[in-house]
PDB file of N, CA and C in Angstrom:
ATOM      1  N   UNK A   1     -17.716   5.108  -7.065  1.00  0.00           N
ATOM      2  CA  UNK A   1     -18.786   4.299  -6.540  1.00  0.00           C
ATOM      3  C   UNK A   1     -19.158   4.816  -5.159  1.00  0.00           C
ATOM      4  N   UNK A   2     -20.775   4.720  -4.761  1.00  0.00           N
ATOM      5  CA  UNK A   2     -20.951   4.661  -3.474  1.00  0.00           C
ATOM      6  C   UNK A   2     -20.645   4.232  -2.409  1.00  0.00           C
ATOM      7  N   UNK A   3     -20.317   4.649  -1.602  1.00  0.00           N
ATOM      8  CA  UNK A   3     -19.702   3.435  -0.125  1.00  0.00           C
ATOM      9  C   UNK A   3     -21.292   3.175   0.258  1.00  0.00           C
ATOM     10  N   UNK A   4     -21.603   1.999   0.702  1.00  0.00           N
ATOM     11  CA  UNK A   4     -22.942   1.663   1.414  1.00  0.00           C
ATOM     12  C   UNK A   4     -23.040   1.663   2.942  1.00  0.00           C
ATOM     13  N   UNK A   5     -24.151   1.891   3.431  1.00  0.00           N
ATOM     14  CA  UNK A   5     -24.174   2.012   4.629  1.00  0.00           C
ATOM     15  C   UNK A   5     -23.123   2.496   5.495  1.00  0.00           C
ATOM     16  N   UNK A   6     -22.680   3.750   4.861  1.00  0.00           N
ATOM     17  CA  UNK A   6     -21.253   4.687   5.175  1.00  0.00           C
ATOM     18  C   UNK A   6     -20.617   4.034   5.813  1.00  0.00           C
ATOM     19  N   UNK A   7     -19.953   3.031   5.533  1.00  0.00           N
ATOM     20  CA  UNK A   7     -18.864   2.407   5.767  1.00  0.00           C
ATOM     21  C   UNK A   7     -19.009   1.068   6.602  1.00  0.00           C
ATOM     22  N   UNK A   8     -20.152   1.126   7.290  1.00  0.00           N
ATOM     23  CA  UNK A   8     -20.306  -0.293   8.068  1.00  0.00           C
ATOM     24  C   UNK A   8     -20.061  -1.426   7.312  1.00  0.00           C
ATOM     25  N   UNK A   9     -20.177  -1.949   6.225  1.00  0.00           N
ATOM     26  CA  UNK A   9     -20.411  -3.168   6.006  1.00  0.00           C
ATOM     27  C   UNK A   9     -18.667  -3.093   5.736  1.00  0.00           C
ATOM     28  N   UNK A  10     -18.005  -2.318   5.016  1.00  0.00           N
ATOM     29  CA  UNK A  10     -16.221  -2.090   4.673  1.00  0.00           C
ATOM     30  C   UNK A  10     -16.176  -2.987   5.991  1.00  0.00           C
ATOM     31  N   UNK A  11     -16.618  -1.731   7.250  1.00  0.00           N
ATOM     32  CA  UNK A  11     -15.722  -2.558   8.293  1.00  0.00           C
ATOM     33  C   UNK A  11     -15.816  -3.803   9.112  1.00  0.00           C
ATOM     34  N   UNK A  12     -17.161  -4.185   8.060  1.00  0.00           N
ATOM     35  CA  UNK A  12     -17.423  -5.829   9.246  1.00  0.00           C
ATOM     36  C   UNK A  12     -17.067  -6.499   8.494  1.00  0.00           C
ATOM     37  N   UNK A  13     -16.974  -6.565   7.253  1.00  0.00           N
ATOM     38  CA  UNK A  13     -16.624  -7.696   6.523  1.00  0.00           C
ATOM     39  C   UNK A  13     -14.887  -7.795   6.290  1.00  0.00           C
ATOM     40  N   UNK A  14     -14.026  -6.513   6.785  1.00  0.00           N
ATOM     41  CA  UNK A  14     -12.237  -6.139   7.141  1.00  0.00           C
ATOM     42  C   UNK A  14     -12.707  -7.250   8.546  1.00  0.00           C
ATOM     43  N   UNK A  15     -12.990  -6.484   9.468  1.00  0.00           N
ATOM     44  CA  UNK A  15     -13.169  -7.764  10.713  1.00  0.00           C
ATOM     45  C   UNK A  15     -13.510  -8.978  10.861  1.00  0.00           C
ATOM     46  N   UNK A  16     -14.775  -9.192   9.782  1.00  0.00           N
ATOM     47  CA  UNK A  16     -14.211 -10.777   9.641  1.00  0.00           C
ATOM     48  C   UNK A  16     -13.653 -11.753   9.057  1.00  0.00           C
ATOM     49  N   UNK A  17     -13.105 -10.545   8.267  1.00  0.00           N
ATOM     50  CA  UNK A  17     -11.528 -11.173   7.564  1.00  0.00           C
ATOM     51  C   UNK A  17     -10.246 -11.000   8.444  1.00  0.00           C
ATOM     52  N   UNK A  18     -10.373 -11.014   9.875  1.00  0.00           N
ATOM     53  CA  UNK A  18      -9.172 -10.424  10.215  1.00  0.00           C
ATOM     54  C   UNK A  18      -8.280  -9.467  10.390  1.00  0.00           C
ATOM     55  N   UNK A  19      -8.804  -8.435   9.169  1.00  0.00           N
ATOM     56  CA  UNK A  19      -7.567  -7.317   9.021  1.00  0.00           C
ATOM     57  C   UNK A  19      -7.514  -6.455   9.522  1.00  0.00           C
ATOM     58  N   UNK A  20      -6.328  -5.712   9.945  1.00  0.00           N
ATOM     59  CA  UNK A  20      -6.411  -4.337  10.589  1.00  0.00           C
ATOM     60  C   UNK A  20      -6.952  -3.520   9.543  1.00  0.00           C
ATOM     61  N   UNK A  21      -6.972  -1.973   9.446  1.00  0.00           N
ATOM     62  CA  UNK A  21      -6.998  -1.152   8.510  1.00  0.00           C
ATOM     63  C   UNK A  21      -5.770  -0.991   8.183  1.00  0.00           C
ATOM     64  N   UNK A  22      -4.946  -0.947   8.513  1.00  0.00           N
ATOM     65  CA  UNK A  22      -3.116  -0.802   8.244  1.00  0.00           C
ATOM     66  C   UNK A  22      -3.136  -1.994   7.103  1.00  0.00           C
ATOM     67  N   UNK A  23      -3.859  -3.078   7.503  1.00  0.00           N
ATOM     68  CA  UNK A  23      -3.330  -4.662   6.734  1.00  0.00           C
ATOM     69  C   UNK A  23      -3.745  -4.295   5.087  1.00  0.00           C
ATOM     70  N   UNK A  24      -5.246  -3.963   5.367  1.00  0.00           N
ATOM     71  CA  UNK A  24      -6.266  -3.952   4.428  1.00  0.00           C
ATOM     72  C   UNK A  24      -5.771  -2.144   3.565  1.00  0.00           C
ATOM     73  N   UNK A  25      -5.181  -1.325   4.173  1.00  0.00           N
ATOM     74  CA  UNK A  25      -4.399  -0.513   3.235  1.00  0.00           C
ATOM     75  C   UNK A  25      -3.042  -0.902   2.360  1.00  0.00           C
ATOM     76  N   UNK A  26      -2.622  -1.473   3.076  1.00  0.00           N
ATOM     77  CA  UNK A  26      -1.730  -2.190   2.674  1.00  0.00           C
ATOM     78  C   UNK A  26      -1.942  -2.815   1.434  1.00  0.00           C
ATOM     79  N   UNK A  27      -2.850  -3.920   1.130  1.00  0.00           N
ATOM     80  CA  UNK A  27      -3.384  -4.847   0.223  1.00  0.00           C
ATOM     81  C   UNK A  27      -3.932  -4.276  -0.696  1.00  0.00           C
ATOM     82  N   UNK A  28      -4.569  -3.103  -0.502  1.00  0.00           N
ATOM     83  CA  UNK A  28      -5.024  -2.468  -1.966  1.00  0.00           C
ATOM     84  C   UNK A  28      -4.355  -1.062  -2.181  1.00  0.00           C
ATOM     85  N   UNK A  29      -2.981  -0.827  -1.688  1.00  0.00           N
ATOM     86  CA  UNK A  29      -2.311   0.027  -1.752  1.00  0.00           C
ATOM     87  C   UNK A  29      -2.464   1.576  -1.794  1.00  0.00           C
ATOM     88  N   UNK A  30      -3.292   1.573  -0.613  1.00  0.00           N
ATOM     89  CA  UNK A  30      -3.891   3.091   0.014  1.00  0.00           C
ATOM     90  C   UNK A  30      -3.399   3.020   1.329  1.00  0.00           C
ATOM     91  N   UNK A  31      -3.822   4.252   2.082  1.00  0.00           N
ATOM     92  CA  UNK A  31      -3.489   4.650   3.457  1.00  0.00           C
ATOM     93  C   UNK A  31      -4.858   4.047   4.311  1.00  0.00           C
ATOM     94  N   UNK A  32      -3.900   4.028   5.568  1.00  0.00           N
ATOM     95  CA  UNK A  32      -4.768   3.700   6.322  1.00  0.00           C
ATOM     96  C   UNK A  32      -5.665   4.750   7.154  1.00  0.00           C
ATOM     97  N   UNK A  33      -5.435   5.813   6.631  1.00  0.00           N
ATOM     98  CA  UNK A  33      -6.395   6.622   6.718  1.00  0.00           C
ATOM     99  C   UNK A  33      -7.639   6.764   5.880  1.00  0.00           C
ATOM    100  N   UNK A  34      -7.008   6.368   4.648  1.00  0.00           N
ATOM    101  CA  UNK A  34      -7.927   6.636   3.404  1.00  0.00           C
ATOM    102  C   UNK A  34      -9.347   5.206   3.671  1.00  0.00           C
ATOM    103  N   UNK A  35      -8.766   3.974   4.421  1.00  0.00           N
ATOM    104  CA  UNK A  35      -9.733   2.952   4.683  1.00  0.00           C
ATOM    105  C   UNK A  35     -10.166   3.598   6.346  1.00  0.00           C
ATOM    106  N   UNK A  36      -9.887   4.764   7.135  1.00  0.00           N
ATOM    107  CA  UNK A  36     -10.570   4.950   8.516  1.00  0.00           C
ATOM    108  C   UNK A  36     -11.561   5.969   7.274  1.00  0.00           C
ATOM    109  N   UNK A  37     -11.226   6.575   6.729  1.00  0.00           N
ATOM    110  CA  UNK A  37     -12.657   7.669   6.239  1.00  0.00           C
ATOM    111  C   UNK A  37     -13.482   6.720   5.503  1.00  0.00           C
ATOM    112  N   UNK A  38     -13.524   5.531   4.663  1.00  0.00           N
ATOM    113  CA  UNK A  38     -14.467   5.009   4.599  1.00  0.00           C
ATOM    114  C   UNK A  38     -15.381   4.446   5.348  1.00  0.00           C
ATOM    115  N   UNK A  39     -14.406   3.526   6.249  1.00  0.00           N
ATOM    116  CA  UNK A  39     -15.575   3.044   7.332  1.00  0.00           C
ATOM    117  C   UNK A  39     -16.621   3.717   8.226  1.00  0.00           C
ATOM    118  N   UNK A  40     -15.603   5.136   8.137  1.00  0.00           N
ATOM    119  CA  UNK A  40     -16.371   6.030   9.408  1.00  0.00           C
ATOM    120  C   UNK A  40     -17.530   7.249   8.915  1.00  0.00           C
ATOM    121  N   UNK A  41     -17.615   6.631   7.262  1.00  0.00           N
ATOM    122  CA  UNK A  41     -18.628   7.121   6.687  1.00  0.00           C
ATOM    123  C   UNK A  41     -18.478   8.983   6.319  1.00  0.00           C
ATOM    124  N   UNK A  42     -16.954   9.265   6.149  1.00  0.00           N
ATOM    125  CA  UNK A  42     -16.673  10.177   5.570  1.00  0.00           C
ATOM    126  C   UNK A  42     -16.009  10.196   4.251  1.00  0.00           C
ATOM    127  N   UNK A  43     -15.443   9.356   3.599  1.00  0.00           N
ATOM    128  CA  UNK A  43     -15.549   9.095   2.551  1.00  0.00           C
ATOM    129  C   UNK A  43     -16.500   8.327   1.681  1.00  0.00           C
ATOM    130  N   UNK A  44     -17.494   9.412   1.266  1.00  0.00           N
ATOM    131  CA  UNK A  44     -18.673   8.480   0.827  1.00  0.00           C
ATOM    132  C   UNK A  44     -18.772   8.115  -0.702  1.00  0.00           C
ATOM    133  N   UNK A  45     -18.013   8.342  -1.454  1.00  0.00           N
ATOM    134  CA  UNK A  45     -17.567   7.686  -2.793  1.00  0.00           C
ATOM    135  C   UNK A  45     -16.226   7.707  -3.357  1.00  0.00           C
ATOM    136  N   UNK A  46     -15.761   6.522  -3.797  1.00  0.00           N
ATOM    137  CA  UNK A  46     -14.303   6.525  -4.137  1.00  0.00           C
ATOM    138  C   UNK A  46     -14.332   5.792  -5.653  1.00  0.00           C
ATOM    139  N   UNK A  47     -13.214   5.504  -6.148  1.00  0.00           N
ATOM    140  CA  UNK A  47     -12.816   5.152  -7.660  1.00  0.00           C
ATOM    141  C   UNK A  47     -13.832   3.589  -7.780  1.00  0.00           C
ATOM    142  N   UNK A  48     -13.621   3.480  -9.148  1.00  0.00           N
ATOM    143  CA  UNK A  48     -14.228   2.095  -8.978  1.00  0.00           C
ATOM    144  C   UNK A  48     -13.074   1.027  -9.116  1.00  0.00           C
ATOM    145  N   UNK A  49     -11.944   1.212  -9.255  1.00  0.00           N
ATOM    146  CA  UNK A  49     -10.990   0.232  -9.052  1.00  0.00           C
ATOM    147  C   UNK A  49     -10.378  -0.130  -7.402  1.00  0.00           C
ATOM    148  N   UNK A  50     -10.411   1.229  -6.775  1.00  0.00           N
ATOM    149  CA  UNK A  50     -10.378   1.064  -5.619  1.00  0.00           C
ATOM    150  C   UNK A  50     -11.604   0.270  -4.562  1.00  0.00           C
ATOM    151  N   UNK A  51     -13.183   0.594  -5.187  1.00  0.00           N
ATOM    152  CA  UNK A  51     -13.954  -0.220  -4.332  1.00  0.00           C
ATOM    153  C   UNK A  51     -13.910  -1.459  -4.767  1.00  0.00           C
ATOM    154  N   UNK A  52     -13.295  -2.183  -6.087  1.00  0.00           N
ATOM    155  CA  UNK A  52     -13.377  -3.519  -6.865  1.00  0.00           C
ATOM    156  C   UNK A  52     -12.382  -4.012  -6.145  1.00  0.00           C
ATOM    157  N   UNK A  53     -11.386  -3.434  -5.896  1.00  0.00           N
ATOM    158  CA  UNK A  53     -10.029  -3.805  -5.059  1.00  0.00           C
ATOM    159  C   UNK A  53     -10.025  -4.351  -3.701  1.00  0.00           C
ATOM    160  N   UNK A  54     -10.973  -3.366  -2.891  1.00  0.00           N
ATOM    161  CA  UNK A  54     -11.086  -3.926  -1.731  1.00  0.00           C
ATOM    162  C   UNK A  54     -12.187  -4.528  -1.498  1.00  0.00           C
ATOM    163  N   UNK A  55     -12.978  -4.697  -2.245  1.00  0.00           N
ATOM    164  CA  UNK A  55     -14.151  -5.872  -2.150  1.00  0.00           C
ATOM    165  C   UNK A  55     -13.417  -7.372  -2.537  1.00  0.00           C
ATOM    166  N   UNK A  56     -12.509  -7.156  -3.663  1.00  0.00           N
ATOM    167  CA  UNK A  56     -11.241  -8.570  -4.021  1.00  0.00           C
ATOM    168  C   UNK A  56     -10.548  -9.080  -2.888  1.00  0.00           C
ATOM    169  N   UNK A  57      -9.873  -8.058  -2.262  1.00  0.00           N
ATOM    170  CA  UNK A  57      -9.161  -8.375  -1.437  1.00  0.00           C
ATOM    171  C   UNK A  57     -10.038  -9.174  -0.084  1.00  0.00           C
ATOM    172  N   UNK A  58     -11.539  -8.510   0.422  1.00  0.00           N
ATOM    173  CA  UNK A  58     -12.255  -8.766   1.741  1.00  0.00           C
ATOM    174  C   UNK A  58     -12.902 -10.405   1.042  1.00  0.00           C
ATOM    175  N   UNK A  59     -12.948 -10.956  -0.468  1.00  0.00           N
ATOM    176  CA  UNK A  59     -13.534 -11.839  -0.915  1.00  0.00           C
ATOM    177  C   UNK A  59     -15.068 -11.739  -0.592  1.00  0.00           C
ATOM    178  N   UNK A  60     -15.311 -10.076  -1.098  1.00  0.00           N
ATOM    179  CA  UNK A  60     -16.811  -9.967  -0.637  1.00  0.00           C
ATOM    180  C   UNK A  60     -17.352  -9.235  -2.602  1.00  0.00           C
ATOM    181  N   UNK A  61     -18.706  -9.949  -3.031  1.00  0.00           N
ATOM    182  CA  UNK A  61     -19.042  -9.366  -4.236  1.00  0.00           C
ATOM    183  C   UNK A  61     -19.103  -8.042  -3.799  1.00  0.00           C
ATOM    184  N   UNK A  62     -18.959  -6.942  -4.755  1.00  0.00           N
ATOM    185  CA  UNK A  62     -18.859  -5.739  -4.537  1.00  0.00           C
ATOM    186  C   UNK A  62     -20.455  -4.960  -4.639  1.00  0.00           C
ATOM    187  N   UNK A  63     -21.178  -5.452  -4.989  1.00  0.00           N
ATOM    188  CA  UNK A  63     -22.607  -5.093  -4.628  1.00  0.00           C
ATOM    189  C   UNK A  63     -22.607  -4.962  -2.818  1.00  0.00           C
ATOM    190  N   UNK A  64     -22.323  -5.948  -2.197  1.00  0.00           N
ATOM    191  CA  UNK A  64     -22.238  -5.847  -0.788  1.00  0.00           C
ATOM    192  C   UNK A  64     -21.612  -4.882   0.212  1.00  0.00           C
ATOM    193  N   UNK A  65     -20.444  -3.961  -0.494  1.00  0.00           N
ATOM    194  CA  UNK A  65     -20.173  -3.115  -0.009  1.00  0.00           C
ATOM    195  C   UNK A  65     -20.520  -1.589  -0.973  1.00  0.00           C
ATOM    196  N   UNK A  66     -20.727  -1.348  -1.807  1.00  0.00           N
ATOM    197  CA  UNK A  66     -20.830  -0.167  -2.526  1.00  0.00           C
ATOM    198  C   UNK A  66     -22.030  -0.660  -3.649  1.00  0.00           C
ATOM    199  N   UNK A  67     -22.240   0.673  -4.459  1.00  0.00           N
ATOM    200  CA  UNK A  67     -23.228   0.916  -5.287  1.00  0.00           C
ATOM    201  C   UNK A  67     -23.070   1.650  -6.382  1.00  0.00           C
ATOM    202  N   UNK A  68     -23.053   1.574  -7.538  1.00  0.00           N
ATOM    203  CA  UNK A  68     -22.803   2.487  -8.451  1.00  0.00           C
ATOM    204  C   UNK A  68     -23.744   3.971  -8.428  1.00  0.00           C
ATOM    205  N   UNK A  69     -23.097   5.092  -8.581  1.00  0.00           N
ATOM    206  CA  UNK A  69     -23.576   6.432  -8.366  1.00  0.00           C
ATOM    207  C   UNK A  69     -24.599   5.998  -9.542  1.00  0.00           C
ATOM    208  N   UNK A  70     -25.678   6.867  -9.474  1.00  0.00           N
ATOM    209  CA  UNK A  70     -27.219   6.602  -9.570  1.00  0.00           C
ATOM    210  C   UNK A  70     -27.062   8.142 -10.843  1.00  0.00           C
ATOM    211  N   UNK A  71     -26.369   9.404 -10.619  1.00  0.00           N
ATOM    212  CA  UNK A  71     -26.475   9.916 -11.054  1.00  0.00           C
ATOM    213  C   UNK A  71     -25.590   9.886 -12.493  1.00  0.00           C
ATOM    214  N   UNK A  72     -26.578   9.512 -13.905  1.00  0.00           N
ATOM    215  CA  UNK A  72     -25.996   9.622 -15.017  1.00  0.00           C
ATOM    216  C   UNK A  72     -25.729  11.076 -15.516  1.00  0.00           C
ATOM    217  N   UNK A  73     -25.731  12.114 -15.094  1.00  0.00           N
ATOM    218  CA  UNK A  73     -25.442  13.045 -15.482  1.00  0.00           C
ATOM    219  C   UNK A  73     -23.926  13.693 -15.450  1.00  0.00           C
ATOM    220  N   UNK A  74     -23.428  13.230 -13.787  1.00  0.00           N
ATOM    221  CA  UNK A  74     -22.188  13.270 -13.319  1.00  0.00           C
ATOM    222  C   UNK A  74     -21.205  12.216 -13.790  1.00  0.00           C
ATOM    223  N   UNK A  75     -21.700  11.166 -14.433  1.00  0.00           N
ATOM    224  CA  UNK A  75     -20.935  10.170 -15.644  1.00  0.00           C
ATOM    225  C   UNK A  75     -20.325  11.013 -16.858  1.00  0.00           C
ATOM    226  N   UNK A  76     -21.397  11.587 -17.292  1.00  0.00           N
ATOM    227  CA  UNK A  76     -21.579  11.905 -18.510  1.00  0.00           C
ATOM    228  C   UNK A  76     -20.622  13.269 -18.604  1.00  0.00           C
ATOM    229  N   UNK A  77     -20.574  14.102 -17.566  1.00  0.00           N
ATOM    230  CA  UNK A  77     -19.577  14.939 -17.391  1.00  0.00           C
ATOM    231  C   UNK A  77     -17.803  14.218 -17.541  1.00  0.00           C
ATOM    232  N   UNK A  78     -17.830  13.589 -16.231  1.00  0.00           N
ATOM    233  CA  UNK A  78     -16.566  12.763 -16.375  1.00  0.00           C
ATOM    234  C   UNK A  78     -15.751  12.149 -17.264  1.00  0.00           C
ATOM    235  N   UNK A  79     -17.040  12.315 -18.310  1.00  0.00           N
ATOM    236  CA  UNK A  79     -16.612  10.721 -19.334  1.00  0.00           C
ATOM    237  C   UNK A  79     -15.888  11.657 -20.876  1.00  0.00           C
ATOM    238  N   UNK A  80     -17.243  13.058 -20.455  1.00  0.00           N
ATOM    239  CA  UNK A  80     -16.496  13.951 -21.568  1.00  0.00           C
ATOM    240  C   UNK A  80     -15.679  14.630 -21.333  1.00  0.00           C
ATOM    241  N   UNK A  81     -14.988  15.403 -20.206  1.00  0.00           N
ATOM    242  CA  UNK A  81     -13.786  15.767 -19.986  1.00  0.00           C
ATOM    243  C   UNK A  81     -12.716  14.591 -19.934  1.00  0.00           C
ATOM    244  N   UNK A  82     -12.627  13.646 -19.892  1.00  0.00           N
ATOM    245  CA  UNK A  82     -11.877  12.556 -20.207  1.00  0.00           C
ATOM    246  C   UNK A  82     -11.379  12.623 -21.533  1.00  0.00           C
ATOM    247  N   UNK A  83     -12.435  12.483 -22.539  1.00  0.00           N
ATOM    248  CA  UNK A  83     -12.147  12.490 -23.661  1.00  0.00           C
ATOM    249  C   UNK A  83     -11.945  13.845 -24.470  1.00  0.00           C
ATOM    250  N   UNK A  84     -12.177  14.899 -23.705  1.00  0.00           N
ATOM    251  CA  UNK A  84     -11.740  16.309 -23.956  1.00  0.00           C
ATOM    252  C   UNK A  84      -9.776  16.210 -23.532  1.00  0.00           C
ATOM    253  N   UNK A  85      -9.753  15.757 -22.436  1.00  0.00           N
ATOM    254  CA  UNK A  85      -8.313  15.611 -22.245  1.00  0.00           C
ATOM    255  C   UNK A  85      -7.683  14.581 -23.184  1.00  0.00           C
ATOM    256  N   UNK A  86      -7.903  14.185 -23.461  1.00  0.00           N
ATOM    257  CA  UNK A  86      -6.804  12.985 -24.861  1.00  0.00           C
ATOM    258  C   UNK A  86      -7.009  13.404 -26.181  1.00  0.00           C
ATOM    259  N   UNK A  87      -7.890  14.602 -26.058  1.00  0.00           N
ATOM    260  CA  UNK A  87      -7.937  15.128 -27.657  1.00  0.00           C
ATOM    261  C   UNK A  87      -6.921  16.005 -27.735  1.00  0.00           C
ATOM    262  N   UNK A  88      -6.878  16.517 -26.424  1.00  0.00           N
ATOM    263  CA  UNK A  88      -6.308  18.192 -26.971  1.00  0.00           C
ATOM    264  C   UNK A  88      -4.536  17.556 -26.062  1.00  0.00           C
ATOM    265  N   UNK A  89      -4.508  16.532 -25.569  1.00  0.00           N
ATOM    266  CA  UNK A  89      -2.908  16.053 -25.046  1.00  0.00           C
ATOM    267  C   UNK A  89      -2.076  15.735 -26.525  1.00  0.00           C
TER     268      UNK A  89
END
């Protein structure tokens, strides 16, 4: 998924929940580095369990912080090497 507004909204809506980035790595069981490159708008797309995770955890709908990648082509890759890997495992 997309991070939105490279990371600003991650980090206002961690702040007004309180949390450090240490707290909020913690809670969705990443580094707290891995939540400084989002906010700081260098990690600009991550898993979708990971952005569902920390949108759960901030009690924010996940439309509000991220966006689903726009490009169906790069799905469609993903989706068939996926299923290229469980054929031939």
């Amino acid at each position: 998924m997309k991070v939105r507004e490279h990371g600003v909204a991650v980090q206002r809506w961690r702040k007004r929940r309180g949390l450090t980035q240490r707290e909020l790595a913690f809670l969705v069981k990443k580094s707290q580095t891995t939540i400084y490159l989002i906010e700081s708008g260098q990690l600009i797309t991550i898993s979708e369990p990971l952005a569902l995770e920390i949108a759960r955890r901030l009690d924010v709908p996940w439309e509000e912080l991220f966006e689903l990648r726009e490009s169906s082509r790069g799905a469609a890759v993903t989706n068939g090497g996926h299923i290229a890997a469980r054929a031939t495992a």
